[in-house]
Protein backbone atom coordinates (compact mmCIF):
# COMPACT_ATOMS: atom_id res chain seq x y z
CA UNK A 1 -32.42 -0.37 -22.69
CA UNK A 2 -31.08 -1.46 -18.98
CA UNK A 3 -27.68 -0.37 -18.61
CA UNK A 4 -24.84 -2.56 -16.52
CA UNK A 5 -25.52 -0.44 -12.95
CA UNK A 6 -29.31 -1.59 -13.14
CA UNK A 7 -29.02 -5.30 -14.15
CA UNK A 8 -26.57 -4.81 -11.48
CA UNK A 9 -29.31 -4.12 -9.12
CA UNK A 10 -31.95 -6.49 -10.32
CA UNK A 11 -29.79 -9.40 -10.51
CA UNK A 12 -28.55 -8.01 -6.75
CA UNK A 13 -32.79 -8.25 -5.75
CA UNK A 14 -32.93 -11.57 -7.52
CA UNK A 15 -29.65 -12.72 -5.08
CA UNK A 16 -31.02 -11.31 -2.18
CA UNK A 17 -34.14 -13.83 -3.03
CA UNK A 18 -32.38 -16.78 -3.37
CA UNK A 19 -30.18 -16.28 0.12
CA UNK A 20 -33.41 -15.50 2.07
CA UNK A 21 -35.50 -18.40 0.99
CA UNK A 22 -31.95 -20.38 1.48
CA UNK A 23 -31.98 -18.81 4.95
CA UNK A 24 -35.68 -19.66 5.85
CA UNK A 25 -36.29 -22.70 4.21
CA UNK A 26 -32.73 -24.84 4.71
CA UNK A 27 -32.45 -26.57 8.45
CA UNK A 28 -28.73 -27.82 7.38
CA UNK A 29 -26.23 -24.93 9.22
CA UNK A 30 -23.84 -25.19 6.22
CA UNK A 31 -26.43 -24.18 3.61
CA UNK A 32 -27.73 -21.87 6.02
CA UNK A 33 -24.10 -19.96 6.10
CA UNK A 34 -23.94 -20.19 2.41
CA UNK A 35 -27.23 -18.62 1.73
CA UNK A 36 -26.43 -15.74 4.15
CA UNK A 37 -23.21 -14.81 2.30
CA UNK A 38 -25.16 -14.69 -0.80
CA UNK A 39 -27.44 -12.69 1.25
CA UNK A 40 -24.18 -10.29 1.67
CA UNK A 41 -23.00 -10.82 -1.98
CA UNK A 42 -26.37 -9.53 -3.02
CA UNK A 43 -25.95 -6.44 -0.99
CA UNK A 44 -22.29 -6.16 -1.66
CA UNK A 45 -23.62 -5.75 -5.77
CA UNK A 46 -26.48 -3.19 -4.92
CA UNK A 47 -24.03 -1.08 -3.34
CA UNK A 48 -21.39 -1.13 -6.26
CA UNK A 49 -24.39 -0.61 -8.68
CA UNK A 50 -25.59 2.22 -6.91
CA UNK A 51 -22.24 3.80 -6.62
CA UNK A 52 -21.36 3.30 -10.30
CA UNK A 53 -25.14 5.00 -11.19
CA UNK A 54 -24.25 7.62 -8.73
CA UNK A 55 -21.06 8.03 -9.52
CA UNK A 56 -19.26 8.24 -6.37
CA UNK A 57 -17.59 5.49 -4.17
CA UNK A 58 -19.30 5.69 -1.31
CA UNK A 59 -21.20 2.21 -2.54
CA UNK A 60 -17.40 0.64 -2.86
CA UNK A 61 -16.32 1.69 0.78
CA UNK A 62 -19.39 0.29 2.32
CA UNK A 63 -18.59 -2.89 -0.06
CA UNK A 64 -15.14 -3.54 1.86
CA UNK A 65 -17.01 -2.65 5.64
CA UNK A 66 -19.64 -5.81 4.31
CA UNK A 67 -16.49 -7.77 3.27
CA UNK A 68 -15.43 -7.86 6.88
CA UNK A 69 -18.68 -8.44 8.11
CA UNK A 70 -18.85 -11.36 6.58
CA UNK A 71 -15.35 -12.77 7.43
CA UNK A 72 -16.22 -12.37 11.02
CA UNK A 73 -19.83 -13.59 10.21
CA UNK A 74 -18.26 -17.15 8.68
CA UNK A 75 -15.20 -17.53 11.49
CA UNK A 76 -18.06 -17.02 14.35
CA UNK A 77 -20.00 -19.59 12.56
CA UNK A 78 -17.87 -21.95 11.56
CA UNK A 79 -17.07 -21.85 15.31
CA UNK A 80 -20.28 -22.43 16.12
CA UNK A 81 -20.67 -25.60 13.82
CA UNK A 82 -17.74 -26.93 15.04
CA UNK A 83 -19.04 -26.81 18.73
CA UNK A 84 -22.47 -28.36 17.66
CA UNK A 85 -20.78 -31.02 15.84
CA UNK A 86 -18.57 -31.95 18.92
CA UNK A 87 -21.66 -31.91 21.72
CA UNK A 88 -24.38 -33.42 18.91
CA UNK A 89 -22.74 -34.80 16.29
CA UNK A 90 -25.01 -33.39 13.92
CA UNK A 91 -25.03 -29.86 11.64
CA UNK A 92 -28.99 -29.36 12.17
CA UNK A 93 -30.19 -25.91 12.91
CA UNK A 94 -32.87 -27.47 15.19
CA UNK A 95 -29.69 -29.19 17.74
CA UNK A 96 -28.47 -25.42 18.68
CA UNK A 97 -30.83 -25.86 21.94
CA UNK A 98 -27.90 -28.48 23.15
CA UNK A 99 -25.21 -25.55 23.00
CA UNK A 100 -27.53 -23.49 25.98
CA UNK A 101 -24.93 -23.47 29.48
């Protein structure tokens, strides 16, 4: 019988899946933001899983040094979508070129 910690960690692989196919497969910036904090939700759940089957915290520190990763990761980008959105008028991964100086 799985216990929590490792239906912690497959569900964290199955995540992982789901925010890289969002990543490759999604031209829309949005959904591409969305899929990579999945991406970091995924990893955020492996390393609490792994720190509650090793039984130390070292998996819970790392969590909160990810957690502020990914604020800086979503104010960058949203500033980034903001300044595509001004120049092209349009949220499409393939209209970055236009933001070159």
């Amino acid at each position: 019988m799985l216990t929590l910690p490792e239906i912690g960690l497959y569900f964290s692989f199955l995540l992982f899946l789901v925010g890289l196919a969002g990543v490759m497969f999604r031209k829309n910036i949005l959904f591409m933001m969305v899929s990579v904090e999945i991406l970091l939700n995924a990893a955020n759940l492996a390393f609490v899983s792994a720190s509650k089957i090793t039984g130390t915290i070292d998996g819970q520190v790392v969590m909160f040094f990810v957690m502020a990763v990914a604020a800086c990761e979503a104010a960058v980008g949203l500033a980034l979508i903001i300044a595509l959105y001004r120049t092209k008028a349009s949220i499409e991964a393939d209209d970055l070129k236009a933001l070159r100086g």
